[in-house]
N, C-alpha and C. Protein backbone atom coordinates (compact mmCIF):
# COMPACT_ATOMS: atom_id res chain seq x y z
N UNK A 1 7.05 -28.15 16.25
CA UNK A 1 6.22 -27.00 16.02
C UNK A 1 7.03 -25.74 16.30
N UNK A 2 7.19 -24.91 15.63
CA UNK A 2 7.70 -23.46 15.42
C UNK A 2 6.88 -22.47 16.29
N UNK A 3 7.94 -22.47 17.57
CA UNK A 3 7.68 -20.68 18.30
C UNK A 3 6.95 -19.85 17.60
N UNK A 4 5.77 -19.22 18.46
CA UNK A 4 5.07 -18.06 18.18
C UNK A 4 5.83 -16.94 18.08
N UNK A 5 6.17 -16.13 17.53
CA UNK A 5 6.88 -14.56 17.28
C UNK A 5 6.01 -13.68 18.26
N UNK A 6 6.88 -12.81 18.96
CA UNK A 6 6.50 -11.77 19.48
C UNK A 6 6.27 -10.77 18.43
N UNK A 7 5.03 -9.66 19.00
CA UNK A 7 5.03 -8.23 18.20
C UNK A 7 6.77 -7.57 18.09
N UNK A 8 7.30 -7.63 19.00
CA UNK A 8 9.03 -7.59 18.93
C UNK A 8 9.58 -8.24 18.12
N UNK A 9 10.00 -9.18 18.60
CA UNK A 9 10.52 -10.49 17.05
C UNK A 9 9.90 -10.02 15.59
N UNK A 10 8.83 -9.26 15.56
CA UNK A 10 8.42 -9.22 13.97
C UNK A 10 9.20 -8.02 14.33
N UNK A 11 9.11 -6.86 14.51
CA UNK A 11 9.57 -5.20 14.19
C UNK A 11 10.77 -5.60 14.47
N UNK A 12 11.74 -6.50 15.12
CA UNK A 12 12.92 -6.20 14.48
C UNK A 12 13.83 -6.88 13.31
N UNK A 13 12.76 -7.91 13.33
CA UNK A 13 13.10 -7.86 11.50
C UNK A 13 12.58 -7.48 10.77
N UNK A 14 11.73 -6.94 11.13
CA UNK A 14 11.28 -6.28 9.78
C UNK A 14 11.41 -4.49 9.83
N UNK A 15 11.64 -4.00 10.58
CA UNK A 15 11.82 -2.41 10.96
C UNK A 15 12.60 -1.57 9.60
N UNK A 16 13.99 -2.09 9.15
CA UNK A 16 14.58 -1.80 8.38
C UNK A 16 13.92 -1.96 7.08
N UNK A 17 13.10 -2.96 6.35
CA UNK A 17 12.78 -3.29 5.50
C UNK A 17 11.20 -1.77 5.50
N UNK A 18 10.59 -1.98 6.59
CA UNK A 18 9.55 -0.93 6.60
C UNK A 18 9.78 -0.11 6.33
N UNK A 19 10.93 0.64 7.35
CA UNK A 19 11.43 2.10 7.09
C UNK A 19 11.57 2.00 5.25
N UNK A 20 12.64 1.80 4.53
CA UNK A 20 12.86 1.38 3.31
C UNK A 20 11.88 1.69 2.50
N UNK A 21 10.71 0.88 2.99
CA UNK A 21 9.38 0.86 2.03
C UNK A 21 8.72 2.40 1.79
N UNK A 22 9.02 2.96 3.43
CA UNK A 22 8.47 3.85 3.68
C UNK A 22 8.96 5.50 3.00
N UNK A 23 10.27 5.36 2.55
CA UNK A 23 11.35 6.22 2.45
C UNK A 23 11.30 5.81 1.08
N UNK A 24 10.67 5.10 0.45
CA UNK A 24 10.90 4.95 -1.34
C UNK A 24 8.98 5.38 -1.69
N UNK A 25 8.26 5.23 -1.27
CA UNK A 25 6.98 5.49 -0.89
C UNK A 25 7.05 7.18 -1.11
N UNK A 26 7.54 7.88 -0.28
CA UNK A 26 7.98 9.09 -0.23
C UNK A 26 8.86 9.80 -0.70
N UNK A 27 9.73 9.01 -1.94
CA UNK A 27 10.43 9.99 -2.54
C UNK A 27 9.75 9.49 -4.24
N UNK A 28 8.69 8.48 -4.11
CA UNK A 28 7.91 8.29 -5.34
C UNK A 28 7.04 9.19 -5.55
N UNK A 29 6.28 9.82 -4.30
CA UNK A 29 5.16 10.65 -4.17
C UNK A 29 6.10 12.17 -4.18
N UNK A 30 6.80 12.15 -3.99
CA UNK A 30 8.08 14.17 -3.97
C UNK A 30 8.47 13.64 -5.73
N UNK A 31 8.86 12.84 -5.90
CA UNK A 31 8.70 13.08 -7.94
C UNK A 31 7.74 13.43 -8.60
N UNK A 32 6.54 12.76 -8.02
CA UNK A 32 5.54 13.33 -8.93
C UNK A 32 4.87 14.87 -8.49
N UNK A 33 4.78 14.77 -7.32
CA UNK A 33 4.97 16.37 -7.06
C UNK A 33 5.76 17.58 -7.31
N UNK A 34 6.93 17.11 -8.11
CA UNK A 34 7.61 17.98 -8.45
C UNK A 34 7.94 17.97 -9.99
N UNK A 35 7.19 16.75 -10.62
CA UNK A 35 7.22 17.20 -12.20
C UNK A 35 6.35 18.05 -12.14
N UNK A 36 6.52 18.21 -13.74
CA UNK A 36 6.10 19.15 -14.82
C UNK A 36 4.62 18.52 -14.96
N UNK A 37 3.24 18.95 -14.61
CA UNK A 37 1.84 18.06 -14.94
C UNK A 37 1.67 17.59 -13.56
N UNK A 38 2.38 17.98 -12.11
CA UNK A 38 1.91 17.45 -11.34
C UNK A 38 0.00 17.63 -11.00
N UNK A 39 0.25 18.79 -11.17
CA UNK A 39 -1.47 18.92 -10.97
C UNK A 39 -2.58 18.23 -11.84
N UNK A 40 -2.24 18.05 -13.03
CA UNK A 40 -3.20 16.91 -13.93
C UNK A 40 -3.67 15.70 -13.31
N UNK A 41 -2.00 14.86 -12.86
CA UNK A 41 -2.38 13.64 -11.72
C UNK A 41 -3.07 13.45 -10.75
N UNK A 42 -3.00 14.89 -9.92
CA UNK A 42 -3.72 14.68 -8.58
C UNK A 42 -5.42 13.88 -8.46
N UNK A 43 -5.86 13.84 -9.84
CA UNK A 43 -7.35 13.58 -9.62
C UNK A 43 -7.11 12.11 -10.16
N UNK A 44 -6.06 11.72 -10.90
CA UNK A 44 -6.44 10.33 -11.66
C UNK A 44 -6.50 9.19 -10.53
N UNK A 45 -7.37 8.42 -10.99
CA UNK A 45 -7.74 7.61 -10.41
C UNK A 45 -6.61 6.90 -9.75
N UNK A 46 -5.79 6.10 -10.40
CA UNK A 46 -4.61 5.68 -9.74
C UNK A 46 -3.67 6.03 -8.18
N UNK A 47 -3.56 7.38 -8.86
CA UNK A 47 -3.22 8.21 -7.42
C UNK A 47 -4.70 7.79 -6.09
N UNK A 48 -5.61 8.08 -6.36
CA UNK A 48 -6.76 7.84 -5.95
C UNK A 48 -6.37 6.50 -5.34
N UNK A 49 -6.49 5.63 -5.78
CA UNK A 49 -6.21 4.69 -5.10
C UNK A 49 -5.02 4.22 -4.24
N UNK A 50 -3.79 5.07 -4.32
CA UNK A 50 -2.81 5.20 -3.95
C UNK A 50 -3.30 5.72 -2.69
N UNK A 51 -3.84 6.78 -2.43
CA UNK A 51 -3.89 7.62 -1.22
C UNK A 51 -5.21 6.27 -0.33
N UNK A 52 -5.88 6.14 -1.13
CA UNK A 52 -6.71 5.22 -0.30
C UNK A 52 -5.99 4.00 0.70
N UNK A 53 -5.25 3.25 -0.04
CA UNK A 53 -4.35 2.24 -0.15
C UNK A 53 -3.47 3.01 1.65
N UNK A 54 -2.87 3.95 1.30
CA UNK A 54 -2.09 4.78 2.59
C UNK A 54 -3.25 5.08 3.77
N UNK A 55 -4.45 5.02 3.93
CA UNK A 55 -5.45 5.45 4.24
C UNK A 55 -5.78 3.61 5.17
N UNK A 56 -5.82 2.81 4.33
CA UNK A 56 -5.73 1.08 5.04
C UNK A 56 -5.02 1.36 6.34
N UNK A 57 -3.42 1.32 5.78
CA UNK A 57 -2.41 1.31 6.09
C UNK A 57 -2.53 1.93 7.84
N UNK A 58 -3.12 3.31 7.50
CA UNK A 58 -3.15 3.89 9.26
C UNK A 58 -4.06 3.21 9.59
N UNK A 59 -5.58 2.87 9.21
CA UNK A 59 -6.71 2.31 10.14
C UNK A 59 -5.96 1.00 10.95
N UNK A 60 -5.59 0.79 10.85
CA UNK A 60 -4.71 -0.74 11.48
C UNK A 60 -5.15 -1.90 11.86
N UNK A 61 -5.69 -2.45 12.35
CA UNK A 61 -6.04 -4.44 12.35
C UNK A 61 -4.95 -5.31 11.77
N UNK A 62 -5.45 -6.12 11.63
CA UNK A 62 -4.70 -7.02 10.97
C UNK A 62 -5.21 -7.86 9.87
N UNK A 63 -6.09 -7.10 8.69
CA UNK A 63 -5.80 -7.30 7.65
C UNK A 63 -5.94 -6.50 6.75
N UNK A 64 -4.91 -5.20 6.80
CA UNK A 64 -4.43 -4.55 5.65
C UNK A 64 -4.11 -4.96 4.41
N UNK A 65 -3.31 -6.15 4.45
CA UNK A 65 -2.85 -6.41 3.05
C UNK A 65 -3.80 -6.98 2.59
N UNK A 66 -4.68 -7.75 2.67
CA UNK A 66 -5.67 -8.27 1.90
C UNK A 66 -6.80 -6.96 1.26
N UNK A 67 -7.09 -5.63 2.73
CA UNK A 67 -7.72 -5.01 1.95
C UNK A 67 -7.10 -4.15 0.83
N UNK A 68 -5.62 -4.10 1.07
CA UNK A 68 -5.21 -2.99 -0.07
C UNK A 68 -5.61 -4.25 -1.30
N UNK A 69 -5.13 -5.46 -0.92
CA UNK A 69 -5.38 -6.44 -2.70
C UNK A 69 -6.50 -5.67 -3.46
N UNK A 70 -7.61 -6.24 -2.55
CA UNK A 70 -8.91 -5.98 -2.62
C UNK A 70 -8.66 -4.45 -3.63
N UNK A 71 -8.49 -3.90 -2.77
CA UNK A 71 -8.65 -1.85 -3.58
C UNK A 71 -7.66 -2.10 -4.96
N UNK A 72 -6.92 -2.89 -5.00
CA UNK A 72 -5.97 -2.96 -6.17
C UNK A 72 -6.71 -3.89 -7.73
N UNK A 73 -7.56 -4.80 -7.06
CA UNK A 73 -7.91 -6.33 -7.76
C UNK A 73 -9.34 -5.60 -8.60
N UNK A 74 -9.91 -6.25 -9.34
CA UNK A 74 -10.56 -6.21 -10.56
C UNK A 74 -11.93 -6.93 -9.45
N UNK A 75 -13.42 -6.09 -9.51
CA UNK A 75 -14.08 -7.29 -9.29
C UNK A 75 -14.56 -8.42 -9.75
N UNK A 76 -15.10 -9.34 -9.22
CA UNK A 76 -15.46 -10.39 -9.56
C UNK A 76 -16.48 -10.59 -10.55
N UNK A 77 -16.45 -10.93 -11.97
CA UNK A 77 -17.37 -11.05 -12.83
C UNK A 77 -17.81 -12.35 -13.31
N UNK A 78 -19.38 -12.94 -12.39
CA UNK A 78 -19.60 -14.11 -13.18
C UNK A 78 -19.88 -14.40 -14.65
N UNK A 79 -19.08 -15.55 -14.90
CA UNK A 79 -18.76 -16.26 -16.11
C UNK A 79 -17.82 -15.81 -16.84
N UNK A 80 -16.59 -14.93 -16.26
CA UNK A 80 -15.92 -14.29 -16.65
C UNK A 80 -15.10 -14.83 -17.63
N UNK A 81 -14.68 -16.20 -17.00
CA UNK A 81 -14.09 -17.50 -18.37
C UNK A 81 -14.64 -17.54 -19.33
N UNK A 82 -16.11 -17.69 -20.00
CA UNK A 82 -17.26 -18.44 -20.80
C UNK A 82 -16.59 -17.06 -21.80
């Protein structure tokens, strides 16, 4: 059976990869702020969900990623196959 990971053991492998995420996150959001039509975007939905999505992210627990899926995913429509 495989050792439990410390809150340590995870942040330091994964710290670099976060930062990363975090630093491409933020120079995706300074492009679109600095095209040409930035202000058109600000309301589309997408973005919208973008900021929501960053909004998970601070409330914190431990299950963010499932709720960002969730904010990302299509709901559920019965008989959606038929």
């Amino acid at each position: 059976m495989a050792a439990t990971r410390t809150a340590q053991d995870v942040l330091e492998r994964h710290f670099l990869e976060l930062r990363c995420g975090l630093l491409d996150l933020a120079a995706a959001f300074d492009r679109i702020e600095r095209s040409e039509g930035a202000a058109a975007v600000r309301d589309d939905p997408r973005m919208e969900h973008l900021r929501k999505g960053l909004r998970i992210l601070l409330d914190g627990g431990t299950d963010r990623a499932e709720r960002i899926q969730l904010l990302f995913s299509d709901a559920y429509e019965e008989g959606w196959s038929e």
